[in-house]
N, C-alpha and C. Protein backbone atom coordinates (compact mmCIF):
# COMPACT_ATOMS: atom_id res chain seq x y z
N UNK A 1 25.76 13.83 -18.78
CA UNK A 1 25.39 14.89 -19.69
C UNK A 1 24.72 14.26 -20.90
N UNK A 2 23.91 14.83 -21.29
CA UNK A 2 23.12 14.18 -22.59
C UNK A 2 22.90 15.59 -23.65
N UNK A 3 22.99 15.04 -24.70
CA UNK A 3 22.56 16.35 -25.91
C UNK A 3 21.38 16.50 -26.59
N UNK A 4 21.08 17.56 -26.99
CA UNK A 4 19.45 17.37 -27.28
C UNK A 4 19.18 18.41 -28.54
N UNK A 5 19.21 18.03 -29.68
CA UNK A 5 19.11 19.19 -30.70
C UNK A 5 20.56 19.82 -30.75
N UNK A 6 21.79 19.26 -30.31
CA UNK A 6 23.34 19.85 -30.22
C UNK A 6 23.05 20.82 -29.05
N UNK A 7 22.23 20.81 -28.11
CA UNK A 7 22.78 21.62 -26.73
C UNK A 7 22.71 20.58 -25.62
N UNK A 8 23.88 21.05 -24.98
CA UNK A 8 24.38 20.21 -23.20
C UNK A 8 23.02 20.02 -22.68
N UNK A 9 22.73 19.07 -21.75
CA UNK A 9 21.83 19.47 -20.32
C UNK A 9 22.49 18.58 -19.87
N UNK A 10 22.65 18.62 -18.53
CA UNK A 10 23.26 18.06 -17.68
C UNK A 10 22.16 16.80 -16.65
N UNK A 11 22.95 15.96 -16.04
CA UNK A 11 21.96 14.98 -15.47
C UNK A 11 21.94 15.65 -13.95
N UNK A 12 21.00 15.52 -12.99
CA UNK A 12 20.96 16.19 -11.83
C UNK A 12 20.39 15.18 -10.75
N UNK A 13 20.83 15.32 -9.59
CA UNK A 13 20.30 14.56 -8.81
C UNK A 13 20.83 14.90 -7.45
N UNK A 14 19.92 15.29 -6.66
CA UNK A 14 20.29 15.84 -5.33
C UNK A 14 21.24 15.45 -4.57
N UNK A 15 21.94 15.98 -3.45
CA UNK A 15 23.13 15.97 -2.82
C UNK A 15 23.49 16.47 -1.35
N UNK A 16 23.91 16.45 -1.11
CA UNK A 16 24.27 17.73 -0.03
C UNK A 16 25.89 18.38 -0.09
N UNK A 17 25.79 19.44 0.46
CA UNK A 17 26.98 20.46 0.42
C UNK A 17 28.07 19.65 0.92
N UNK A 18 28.01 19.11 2.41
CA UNK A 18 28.78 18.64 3.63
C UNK A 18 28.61 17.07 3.11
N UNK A 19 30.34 16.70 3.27
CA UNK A 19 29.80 14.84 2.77
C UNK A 19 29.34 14.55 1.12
N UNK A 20 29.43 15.53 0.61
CA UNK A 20 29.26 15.63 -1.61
C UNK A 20 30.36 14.55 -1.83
N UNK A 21 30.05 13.79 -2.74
CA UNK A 21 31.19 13.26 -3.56
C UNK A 21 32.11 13.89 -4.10
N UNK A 22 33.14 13.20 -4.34
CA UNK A 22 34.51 13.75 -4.53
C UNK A 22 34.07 13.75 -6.03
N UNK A 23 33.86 14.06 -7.17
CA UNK A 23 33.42 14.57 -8.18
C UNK A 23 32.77 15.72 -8.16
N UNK A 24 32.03 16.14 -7.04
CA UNK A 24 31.59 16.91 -7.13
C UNK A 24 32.68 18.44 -6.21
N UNK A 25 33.24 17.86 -6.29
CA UNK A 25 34.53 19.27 -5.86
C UNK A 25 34.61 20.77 -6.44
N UNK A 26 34.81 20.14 -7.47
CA UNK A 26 34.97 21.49 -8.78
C UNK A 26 33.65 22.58 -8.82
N UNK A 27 32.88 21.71 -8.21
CA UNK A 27 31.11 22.05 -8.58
C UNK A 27 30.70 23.04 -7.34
N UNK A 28 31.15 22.42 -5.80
CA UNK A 28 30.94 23.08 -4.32
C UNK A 28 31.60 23.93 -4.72
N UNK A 29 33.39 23.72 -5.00
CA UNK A 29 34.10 25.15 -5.02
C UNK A 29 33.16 26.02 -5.71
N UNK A 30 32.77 26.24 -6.81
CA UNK A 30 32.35 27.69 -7.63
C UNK A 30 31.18 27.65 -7.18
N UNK A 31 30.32 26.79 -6.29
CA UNK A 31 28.56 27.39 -5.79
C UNK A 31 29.50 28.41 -4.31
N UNK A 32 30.55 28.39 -3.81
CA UNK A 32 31.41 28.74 -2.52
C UNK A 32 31.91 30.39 -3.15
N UNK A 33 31.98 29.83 -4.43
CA UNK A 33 32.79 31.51 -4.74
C UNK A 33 31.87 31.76 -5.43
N UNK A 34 30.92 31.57 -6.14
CA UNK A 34 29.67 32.53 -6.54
C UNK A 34 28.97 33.12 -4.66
N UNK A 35 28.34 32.42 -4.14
CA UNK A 35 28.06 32.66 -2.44
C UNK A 35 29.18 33.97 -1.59
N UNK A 36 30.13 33.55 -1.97
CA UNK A 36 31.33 35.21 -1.49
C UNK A 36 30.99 36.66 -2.34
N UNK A 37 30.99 36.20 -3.94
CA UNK A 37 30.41 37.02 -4.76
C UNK A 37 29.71 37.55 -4.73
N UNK A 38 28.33 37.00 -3.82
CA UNK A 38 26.55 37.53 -4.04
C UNK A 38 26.81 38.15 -2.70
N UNK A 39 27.63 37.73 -1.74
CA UNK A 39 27.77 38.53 -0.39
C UNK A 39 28.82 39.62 -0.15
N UNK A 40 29.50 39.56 -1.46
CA UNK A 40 30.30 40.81 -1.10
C UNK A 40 29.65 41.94 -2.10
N UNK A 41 28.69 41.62 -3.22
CA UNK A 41 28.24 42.45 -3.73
C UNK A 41 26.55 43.17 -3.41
N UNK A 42 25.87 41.95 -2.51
CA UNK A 42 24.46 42.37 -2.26
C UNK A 42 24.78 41.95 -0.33
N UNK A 43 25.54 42.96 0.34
CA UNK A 43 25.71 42.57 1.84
C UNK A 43 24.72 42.73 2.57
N UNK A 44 23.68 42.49 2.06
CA UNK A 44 22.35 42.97 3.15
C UNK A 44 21.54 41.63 3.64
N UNK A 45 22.27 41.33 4.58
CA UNK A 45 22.16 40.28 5.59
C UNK A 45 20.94 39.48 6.04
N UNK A 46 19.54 40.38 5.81
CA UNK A 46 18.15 40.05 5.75
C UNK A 46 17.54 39.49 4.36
N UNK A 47 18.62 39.43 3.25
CA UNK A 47 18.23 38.78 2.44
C UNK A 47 18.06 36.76 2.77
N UNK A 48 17.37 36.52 2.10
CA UNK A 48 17.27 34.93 1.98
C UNK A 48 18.61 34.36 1.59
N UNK A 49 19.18 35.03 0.90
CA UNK A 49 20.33 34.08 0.71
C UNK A 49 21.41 33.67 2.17
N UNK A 50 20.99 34.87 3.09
CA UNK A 50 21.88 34.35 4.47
C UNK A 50 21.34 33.89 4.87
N UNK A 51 20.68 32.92 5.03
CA UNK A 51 19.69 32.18 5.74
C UNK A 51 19.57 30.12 5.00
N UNK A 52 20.31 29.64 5.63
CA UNK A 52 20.24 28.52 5.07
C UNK A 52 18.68 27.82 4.93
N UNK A 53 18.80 26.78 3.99
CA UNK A 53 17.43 26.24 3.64
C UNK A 53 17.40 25.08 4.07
N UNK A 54 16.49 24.06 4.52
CA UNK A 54 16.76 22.66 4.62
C UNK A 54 15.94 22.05 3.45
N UNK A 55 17.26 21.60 2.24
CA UNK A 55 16.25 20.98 1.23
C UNK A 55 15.86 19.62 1.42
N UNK A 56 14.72 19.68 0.81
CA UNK A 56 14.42 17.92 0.78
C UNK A 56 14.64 17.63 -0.39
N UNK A 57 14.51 16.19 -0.52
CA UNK A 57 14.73 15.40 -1.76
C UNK A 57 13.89 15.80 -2.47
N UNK A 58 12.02 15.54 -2.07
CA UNK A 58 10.88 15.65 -2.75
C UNK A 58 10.63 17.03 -3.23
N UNK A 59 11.64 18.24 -2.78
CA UNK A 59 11.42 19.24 -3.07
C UNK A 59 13.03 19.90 -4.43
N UNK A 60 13.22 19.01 -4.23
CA UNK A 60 14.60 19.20 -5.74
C UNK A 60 14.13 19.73 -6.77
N UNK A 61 14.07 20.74 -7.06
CA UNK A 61 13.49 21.10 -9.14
C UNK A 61 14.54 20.93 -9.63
N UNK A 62 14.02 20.28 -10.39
CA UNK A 62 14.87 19.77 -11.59
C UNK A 62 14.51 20.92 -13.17
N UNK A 63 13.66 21.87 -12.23
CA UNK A 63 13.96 23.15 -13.86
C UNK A 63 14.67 23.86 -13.13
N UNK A 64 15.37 24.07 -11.75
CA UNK A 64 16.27 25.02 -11.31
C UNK A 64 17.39 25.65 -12.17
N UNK A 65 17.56 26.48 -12.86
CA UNK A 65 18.85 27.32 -13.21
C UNK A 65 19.80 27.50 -12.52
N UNK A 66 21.09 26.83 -13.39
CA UNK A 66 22.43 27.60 -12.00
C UNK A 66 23.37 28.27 -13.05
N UNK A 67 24.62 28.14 -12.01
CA UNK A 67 25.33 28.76 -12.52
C UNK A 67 26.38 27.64 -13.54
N UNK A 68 26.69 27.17 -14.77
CA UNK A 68 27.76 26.23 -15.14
C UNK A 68 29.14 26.96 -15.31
N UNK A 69 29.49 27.68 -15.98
CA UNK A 69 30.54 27.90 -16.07
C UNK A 69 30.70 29.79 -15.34
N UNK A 70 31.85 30.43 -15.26
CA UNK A 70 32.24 31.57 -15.06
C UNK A 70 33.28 32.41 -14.98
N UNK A 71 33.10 33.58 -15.91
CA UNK A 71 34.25 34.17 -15.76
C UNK A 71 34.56 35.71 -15.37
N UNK A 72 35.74 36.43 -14.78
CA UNK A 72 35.76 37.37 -13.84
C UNK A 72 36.46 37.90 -15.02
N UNK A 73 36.17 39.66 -15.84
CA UNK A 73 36.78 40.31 -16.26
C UNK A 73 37.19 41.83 -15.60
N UNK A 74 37.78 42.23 -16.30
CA UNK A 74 38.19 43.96 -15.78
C UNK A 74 36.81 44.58 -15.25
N UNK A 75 35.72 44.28 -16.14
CA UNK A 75 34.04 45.11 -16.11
C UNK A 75 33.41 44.49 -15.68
N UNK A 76 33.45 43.27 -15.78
CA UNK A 76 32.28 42.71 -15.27
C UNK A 76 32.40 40.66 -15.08
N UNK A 77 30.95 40.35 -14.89
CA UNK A 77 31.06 38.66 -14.42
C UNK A 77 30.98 38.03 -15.29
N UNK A 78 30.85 37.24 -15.83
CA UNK A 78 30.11 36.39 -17.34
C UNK A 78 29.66 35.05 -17.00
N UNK A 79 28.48 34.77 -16.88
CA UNK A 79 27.80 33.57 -15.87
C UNK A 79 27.50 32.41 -17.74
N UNK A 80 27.86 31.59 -18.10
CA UNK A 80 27.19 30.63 -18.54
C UNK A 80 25.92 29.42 -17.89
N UNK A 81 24.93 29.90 -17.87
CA UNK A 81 24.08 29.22 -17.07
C UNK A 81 23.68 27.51 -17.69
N UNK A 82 22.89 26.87 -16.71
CA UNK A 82 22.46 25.72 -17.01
C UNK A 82 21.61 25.34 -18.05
N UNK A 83 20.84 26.97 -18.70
CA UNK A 83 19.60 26.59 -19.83
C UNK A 83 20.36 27.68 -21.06
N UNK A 84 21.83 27.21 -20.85
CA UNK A 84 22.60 27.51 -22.27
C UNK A 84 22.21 29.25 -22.30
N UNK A 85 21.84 30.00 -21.62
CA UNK A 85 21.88 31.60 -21.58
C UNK A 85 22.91 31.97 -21.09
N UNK A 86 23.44 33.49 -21.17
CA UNK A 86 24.69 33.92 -20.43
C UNK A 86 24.08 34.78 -20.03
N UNK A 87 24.47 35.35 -18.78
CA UNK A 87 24.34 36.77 -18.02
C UNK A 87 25.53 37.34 -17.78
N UNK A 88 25.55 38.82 -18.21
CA UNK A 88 27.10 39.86 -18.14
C UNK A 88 26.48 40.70 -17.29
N UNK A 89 27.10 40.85 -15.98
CA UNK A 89 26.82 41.33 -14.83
C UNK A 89 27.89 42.19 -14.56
N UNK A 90 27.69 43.75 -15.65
CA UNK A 90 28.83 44.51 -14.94
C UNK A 90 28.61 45.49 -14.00
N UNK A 91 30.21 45.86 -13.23
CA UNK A 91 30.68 46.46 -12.39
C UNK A 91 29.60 47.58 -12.18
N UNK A 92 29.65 48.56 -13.04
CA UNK A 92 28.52 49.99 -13.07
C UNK A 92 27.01 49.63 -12.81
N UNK A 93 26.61 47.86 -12.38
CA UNK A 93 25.45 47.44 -11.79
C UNK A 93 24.36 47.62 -12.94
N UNK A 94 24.92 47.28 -14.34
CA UNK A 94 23.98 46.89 -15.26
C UNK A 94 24.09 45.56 -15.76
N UNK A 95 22.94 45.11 -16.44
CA UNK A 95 23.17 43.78 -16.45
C UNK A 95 22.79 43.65 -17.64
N UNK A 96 23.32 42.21 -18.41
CA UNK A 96 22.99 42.04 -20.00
C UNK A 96 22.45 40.31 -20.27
N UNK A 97 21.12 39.98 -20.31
CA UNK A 97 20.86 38.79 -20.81
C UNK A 97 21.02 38.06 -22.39
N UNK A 98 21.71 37.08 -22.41
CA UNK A 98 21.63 36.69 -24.21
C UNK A 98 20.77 35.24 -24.09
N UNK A 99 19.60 35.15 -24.79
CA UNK A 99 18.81 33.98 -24.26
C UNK A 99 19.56 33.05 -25.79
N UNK A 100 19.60 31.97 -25.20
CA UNK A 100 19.97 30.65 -25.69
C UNK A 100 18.61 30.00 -26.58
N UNK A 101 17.58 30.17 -26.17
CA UNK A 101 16.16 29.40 -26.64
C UNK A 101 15.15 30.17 -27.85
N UNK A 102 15.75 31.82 -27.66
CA UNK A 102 15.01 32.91 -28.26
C UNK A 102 15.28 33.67 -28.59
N UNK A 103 14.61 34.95 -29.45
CA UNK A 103 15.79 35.59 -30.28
C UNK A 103 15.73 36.88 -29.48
N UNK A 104 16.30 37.12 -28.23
CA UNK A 104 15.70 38.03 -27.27
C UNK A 104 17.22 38.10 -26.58
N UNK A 105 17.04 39.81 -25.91
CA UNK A 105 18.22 40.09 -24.78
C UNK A 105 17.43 41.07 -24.14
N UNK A 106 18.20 40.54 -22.96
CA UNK A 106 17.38 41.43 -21.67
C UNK A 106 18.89 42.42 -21.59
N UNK A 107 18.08 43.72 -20.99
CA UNK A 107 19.03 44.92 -20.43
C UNK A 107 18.57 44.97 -19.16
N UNK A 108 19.27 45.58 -18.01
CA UNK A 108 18.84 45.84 -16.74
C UNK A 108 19.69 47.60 -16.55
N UNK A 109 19.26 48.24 -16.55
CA UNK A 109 19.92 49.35 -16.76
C UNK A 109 20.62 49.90 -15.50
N UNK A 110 21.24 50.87 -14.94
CA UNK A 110 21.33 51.80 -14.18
C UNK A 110 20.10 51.94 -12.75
N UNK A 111 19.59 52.28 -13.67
CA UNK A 111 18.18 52.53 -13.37
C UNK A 111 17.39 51.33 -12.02
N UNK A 112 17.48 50.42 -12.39
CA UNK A 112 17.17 48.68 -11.88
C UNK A 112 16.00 48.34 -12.80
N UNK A 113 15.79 49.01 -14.15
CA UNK A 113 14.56 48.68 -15.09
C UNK A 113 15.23 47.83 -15.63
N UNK A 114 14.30 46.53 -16.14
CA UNK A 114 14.92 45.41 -17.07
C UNK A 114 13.80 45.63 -18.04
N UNK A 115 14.69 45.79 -19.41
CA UNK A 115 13.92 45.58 -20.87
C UNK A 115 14.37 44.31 -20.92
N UNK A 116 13.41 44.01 -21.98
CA UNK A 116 13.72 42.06 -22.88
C UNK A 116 13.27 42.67 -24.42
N UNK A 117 14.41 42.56 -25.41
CA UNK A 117 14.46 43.13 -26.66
C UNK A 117 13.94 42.01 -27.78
N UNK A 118 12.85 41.83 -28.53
CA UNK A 118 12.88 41.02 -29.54
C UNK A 118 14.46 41.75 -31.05
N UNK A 119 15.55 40.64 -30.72
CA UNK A 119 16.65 40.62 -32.08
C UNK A 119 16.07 40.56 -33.36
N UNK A 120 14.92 39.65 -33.55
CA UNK A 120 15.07 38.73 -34.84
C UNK A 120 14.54 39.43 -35.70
């Protein structure tokens, strides 16, 4: 992990699921229970996500977004992501962005419309 202006980024370097280092435990478990999550909440089977990928090395992004931390409340998900943003993903299928980089929040309504609000 390295800091940059006082925010995390993390160091990255490709892997595989099957055969991961034992450090990386903590990390498979929650990509395993986010993956149950996205399939018990979006079950539509023709999506890409049921469909495994074969990554290559040469094809790794290293600007990929994930998921770092997470937490499960009464309403909803609370995702701390990799580029220091959070996403609140509640139950009633609205969604709430807080950007980390800008003075901006996204809404995703009811509806499936996403606004992005200038705060500042």
């Amino acid at each position: 992990m390295r800091r940059e202006d006082g925010v995390k980024y993390d160091i990255r370097k490709p892997t595989k699921l099957k055969g991961h280092p034992t450090d990386l435990t903590k990390k498979v478990t929650l990509m395993e229970h986010f993956k149950n999550y996205l399939d018990e909440t979006h079950p539509n089977r023709d999506s890409p996500l049921h469909h495994p990928i074969d990554s290559k090395e040469d094809e790794f992004s290293r600007d990929g977004v994930y998921v770092r931390k997470w937490m499960r409340t009464r309403h909803s998900i609370i995702f701390r992501l990799s580029n220091n943003n959070f996403q609140v993903n509640f139950f009633d299928d609205t969604e709430v962005v807080l950007w980390a980089d800008r003075p901006w929040v996204t809404y995703k309504g009811k509806n499936k419309f996403r606004n992005t609000y200038n705060i500042s």
